[in-house]
Protein backbone atom coordinates (compact mmCIF):
# COMPACT_ATOMS: atom_id res chain seq x y z
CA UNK A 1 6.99 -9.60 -13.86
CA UNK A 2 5.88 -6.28 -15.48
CA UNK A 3 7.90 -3.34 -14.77
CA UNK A 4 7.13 0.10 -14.44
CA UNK A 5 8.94 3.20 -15.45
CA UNK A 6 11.05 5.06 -12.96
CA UNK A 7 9.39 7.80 -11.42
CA UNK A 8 8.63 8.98 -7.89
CA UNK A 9 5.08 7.83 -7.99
CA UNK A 10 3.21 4.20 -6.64
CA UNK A 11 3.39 1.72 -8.02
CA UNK A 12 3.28 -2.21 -8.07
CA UNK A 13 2.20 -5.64 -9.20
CA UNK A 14 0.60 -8.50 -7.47
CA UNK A 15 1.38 -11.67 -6.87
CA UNK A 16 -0.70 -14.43 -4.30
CA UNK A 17 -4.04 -14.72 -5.19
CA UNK A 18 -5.12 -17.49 -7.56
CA UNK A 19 -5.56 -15.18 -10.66
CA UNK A 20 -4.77 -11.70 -12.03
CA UNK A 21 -6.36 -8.38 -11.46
CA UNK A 22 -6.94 -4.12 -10.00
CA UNK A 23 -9.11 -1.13 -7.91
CA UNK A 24 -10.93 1.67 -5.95
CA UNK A 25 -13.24 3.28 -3.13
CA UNK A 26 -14.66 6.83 -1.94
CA UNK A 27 -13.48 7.03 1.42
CA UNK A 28 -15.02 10.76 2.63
CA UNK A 29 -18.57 8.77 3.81
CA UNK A 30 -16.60 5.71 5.92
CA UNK A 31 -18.64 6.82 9.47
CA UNK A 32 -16.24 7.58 12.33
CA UNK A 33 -17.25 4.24 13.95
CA UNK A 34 -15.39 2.33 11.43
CA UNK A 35 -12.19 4.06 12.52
CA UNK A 36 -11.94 3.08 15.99
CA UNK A 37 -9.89 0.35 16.64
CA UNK A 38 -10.52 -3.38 18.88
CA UNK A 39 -9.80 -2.38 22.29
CA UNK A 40 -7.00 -3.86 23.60
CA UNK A 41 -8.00 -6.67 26.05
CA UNK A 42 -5.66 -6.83 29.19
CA UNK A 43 -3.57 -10.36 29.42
CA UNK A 44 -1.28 -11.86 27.02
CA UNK A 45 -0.51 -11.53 23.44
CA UNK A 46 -2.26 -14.94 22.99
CA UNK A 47 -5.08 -12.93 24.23
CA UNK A 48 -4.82 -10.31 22.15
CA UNK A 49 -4.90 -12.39 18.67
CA UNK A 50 -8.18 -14.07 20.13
CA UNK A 51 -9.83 -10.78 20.90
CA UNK A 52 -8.56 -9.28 17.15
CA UNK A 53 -9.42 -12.20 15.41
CA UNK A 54 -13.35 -12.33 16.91
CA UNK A 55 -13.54 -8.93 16.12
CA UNK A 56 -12.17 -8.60 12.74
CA UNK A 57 -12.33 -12.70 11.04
CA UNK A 58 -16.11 -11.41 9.99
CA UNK A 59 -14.92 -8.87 8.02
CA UNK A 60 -12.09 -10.84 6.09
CA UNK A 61 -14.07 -12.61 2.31
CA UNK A 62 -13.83 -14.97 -0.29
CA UNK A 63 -13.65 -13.41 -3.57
CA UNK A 64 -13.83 -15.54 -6.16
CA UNK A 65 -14.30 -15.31 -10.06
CA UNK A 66 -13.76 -17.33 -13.48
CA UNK A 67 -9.99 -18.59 -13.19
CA UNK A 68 -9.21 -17.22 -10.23
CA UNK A 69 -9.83 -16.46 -6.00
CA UNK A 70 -7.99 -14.83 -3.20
CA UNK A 71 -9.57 -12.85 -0.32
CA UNK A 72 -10.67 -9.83 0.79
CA UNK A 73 -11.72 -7.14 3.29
CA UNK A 74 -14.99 -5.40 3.53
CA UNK A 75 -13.95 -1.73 4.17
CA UNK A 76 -17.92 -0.33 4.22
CA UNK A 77 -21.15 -1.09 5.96
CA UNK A 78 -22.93 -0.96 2.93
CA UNK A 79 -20.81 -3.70 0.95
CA UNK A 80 -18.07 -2.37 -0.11
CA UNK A 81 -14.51 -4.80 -0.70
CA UNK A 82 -11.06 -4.44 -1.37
CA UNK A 83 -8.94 -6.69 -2.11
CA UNK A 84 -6.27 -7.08 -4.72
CA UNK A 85 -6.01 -6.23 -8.55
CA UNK A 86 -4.86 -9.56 -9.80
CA UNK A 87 -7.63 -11.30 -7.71
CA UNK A 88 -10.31 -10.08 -10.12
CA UNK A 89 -8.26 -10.16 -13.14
CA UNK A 90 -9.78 -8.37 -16.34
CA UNK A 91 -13.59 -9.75 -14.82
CA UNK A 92 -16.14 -7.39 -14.07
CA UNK A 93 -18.04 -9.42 -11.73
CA UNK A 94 -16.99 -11.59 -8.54
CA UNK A 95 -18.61 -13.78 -6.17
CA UNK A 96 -18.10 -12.23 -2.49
CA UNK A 97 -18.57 -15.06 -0.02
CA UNK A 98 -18.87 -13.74 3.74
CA UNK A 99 -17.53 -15.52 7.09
CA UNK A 100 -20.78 -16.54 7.51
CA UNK A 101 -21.14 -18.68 4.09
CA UNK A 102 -23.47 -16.20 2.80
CA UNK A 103 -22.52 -15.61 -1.40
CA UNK A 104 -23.51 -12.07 -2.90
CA UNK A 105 -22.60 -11.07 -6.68
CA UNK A 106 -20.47 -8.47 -6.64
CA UNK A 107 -19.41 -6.13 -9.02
CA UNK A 108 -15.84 -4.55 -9.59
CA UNK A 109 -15.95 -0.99 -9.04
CA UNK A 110 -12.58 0.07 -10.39
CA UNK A 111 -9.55 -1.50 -10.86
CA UNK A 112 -5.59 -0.01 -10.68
CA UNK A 113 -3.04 -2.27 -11.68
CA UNK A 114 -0.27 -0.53 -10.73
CA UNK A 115 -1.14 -0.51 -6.96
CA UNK A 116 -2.42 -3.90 -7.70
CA UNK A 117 -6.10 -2.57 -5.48
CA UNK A 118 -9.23 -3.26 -6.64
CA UNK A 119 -12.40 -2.27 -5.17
CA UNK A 120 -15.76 -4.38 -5.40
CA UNK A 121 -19.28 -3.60 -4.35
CA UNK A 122 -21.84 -6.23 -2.84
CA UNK A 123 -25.51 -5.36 -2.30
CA UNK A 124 -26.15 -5.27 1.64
CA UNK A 125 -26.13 -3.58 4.47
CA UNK A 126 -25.16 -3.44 7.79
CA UNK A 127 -21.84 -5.65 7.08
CA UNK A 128 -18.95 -6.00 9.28
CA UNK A 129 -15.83 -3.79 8.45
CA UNK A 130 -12.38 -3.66 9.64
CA UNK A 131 -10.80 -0.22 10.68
CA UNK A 132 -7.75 1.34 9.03
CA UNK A 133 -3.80 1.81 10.77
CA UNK A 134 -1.65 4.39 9.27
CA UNK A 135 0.73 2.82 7.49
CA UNK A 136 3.15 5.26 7.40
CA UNK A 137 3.53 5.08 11.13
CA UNK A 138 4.69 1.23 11.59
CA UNK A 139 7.01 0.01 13.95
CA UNK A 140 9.50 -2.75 12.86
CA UNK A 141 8.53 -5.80 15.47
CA UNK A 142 4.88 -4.88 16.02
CA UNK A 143 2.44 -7.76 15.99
CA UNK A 144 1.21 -8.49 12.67
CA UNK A 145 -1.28 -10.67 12.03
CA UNK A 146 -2.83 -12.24 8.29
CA UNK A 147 -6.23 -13.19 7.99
CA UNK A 148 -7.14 -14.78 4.34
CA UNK A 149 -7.99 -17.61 2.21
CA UNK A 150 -4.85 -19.63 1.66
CA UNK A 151 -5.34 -22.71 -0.89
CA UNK A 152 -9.26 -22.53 -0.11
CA UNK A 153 -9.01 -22.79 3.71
CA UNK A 154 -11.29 -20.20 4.30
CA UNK A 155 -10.73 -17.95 7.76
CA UNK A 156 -6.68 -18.94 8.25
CA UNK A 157 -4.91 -17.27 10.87
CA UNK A 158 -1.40 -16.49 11.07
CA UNK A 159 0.61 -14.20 13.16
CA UNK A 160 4.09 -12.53 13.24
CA UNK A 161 5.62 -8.98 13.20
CA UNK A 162 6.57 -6.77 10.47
CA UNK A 163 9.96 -7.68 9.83
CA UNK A 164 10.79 -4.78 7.58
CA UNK A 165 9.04 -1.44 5.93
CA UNK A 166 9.89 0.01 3.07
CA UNK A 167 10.84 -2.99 0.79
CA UNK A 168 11.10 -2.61 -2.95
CA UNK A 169 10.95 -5.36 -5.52
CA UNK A 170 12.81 -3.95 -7.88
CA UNK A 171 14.58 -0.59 -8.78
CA UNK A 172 11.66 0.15 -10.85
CA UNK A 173 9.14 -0.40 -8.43
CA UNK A 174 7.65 2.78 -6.31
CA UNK A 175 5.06 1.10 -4.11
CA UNK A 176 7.65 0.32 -0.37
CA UNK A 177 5.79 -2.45 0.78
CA UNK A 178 5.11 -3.92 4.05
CA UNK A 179 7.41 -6.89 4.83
CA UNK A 180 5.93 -9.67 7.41
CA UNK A 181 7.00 -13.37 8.12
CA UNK A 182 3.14 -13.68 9.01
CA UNK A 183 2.76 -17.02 6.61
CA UNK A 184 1.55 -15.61 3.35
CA UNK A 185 0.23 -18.38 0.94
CA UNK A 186 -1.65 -18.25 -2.39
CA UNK A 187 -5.17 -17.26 -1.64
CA UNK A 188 -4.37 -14.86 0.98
CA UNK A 189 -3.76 -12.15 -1.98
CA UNK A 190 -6.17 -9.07 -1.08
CA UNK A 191 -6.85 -9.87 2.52
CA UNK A 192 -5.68 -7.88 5.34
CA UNK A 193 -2.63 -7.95 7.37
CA UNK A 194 -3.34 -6.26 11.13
CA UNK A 195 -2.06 -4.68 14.09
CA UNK A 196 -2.60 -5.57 17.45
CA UNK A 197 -5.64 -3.43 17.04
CA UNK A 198 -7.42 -5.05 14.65
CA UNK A 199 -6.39 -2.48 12.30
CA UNK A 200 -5.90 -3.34 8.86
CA UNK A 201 -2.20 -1.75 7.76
CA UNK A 202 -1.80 -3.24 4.29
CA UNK A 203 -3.16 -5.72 1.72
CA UNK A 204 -1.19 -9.04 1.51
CA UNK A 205 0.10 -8.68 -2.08
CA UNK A 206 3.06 -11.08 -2.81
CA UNK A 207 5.93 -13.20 -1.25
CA UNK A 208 9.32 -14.36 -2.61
CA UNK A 209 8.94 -17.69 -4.28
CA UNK A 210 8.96 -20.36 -2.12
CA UNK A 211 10.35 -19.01 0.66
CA UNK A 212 9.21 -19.00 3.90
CA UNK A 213 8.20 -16.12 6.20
CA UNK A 214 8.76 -13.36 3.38
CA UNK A 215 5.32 -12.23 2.44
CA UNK A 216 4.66 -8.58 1.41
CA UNK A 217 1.66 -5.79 2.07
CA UNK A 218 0.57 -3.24 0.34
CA UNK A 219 0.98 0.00 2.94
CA UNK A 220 -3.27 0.84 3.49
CA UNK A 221 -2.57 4.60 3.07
CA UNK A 222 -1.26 4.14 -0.50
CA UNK A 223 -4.53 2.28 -1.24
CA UNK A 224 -6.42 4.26 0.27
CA UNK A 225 -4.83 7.27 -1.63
CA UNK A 226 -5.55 5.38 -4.94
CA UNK A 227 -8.97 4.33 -3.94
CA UNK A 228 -10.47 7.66 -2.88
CA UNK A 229 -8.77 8.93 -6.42
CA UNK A 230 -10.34 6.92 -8.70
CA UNK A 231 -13.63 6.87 -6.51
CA UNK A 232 -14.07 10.68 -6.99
CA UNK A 233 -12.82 11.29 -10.38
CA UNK A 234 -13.12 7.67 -12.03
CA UNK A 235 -9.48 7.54 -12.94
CA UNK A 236 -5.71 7.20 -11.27
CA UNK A 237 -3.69 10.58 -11.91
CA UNK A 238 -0.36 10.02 -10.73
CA UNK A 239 2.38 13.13 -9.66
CA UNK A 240 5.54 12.65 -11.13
CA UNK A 241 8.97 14.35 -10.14
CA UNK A 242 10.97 12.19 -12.62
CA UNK A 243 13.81 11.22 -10.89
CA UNK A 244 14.89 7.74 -8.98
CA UNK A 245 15.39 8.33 -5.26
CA UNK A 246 17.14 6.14 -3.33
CA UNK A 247 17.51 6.58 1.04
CA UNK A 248 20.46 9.05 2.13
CA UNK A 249 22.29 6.74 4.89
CA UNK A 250 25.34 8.17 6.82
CA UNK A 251 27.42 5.77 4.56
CA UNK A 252 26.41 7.27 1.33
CA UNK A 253 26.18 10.95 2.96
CA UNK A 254 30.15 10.34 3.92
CA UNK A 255 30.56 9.32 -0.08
CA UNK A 256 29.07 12.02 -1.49
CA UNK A 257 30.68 14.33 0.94
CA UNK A 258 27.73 15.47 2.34
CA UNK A 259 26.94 16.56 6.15
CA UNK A 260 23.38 15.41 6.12
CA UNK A 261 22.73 12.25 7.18
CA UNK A 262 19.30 11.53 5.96
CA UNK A 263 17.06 12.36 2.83
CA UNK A 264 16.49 10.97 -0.76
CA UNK A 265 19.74 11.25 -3.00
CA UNK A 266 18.64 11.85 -6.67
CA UNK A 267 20.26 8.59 -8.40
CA UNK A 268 19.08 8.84 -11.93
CA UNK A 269 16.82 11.94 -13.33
CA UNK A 270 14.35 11.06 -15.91
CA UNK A 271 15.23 12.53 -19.43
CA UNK A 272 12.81 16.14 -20.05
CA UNK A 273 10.96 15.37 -16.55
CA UNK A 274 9.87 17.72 -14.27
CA UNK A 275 12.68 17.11 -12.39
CA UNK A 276 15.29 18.18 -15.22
CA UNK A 277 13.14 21.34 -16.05
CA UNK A 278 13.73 22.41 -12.69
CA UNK A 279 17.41 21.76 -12.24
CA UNK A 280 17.72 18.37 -10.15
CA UNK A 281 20.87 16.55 -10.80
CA UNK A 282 22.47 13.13 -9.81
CA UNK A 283 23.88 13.15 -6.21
CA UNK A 284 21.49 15.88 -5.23
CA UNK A 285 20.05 15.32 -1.45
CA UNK A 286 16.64 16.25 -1.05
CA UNK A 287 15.93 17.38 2.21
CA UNK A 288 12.36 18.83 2.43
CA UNK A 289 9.18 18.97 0.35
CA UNK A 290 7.62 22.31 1.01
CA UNK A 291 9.49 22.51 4.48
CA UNK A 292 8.77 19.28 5.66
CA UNK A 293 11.73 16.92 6.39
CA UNK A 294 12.31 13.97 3.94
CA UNK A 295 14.45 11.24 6.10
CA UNK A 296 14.06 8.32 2.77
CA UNK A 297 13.13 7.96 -0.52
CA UNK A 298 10.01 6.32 1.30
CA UNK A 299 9.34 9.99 3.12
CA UNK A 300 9.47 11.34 -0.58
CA UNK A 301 7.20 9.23 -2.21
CA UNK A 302 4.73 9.83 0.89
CA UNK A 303 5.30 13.89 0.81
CA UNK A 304 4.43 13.45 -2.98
CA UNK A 305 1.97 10.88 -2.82
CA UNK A 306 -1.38 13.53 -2.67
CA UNK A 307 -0.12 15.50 -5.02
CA UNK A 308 -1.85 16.00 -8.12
CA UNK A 309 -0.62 16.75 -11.61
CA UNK A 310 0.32 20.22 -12.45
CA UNK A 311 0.87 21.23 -8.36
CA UNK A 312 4.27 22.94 -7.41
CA UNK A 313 6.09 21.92 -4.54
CA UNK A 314 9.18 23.07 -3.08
CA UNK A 315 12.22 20.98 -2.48
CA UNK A 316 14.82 21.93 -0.32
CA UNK A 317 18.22 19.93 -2.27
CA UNK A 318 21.69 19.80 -0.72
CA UNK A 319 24.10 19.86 -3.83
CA UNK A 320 27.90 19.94 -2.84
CA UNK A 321 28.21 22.80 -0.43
CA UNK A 322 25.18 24.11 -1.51
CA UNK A 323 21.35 24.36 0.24
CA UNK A 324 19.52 25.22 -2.96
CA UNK A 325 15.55 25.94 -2.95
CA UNK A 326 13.89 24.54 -6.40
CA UNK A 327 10.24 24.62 -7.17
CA UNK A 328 9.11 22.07 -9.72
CA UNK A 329 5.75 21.76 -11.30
CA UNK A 330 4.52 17.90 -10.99
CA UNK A 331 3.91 15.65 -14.29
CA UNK A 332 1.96 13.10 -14.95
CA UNK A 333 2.54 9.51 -15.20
């Protein structure tokens, strides 16, 4: 599994569909219909998965190409698709097969392998779409429900909750992914795991060998985010502070001999980073990020993520019995 260096940023690698892969979409022209989400029906949850599924199975594709296939969502009335990086692999062109059984070419837009997206375009119109959640606002327990291609069988349905947020594969790894015990199988890479809305809040990524009922999302907003990047200026440029965070709990707070209970403790700092240049040290507590609160490393990376290189931002650090106030000019990475 490739690694990736360690830096506030996102990042990630894939790991269900039946291939290898990356990619991107300009989000500013989406029409405000295609945010609105299923309405809930009244009755039982039962009822609820029946009335998402009708709604949203039509939007939910086979993508297929040379060596490889997984699924896919349409995100576009005019034929646009994400899905996952490693599901196109180095191709340029797919095959985009809709719930109905009609087959378009489709070419890949844009690729980013380290938030394992990749965006494809189809030529048609008036196609279904799915709306978007916001990710960063997820509730451990809610309904979460996977629809995608596992081993071929087109259209599967499975349902659970999202059993955790924030979930990291590695130390290395800056993408906090979506955790679900929604049955994730090979073939569902790039297809979309919903809310009880019909919203889409991540793109099924990976899952932990063979276990069972550990399957992983990438969060929608840092797609999105990555998408509407590389849409608009054709390439991923990626805000670095330099350091790795890790999530202040009261535990660590009480070992560091620090009052606050929450933030993002500075556990390594990158050698001539950003981060140095402006002073961070190990066991620092960031706080804020231009006033607003950081509770986690995963509020960091989200404060950070639309950042762009070269910006200055703020960060309010807790060192010893210190409240210090450091500005730090963003990398690149």
């Amino acid at each position: 599994m490739k690694q990736f260096t360690a830096i506030v940023t996102a990042s990630l690698v894939g790991g269900i569909g039946i291939g290898v892969g990356q990619g991107l979409v300009n989000f500013r022209d989406v029409p405000v219909a295609w945010a609105q989400a299923v309405p809930i029906p009244s009755g039982n949850q039962e009822q609820t998965v029946i009335e998402v599924v009708k709604q949203v199975r039509p939007a939910v594709v086979s993508v297929k190409r040379q060596g490889g296939s997984g699924s896919g969502v349409i995100i576009r009335h005019d034929g646009l698709v994400i899905t996952n990086a490693h599901v196109v692999g180095q191709s340029k062109e797919a095959t985009v097969k809709l719930a109905n059984g009609k087959e378009y070419p489709a070419q890949v837009l844009g690729v980013d392998p380290a938030v394992d997206v990749a965006v494809l375009k189809v030529s048609a119109t008036g196609l279904p779409v799915a709306p978007f959640a916001d990710s960063d606002r997820l509730d451990v327990g809610q309904t979460a429900i996977a629809i995608g291609n596992p081993l071929g069988l087109e259209g599967t349905v499975t349902t659970g909750v999202v059993s955790a947020t924030n979930r990291q594969r590695s130390p290395d790894d800056f993408v906090e992914f979506i955790q679900t015990d929604a049955a994730i199988n090979p073939g569902n890479s790039g297809g979309p795991l919903l809310d009880s809305r019909g919203r889409v809040m991540g793109i099924n990524t990976w899952i932990i060998g063979r276990a069972s009922g550990l399957g992983f999302a990438v969060p929608i907003n840092v797609a999105r985010d990555v998408a509407k990047q590389v849409m608009e200026t054709g390439t991923v440029r990626r805000a670095v502070l330099g350091i790795l965070p890790s999530s202040v709990t009261p535990e660590t707070a009480a070992r560091l001999n620090q009052p606050v209970k929450r933030g993002a403790a500075v556990s390594e700092v990158t050698k001539d980073s950003p981060a140095e240049r402006a002073g961070l040290k190990t066991e620092d507590i960031i706080t804020a990020v231009d006033g607003e609160a950081v509770t986690s490393a995963g509020d960091l990376r989200r404060l950070l993520r639309p950042h762009k290189p070269g910006d200055v931002v703020t960060l309010t650090v807790r060192r010893g019995s210190e409240t210090l106030s450091l500005k730090v000019k963003l990398g690149e990475g």
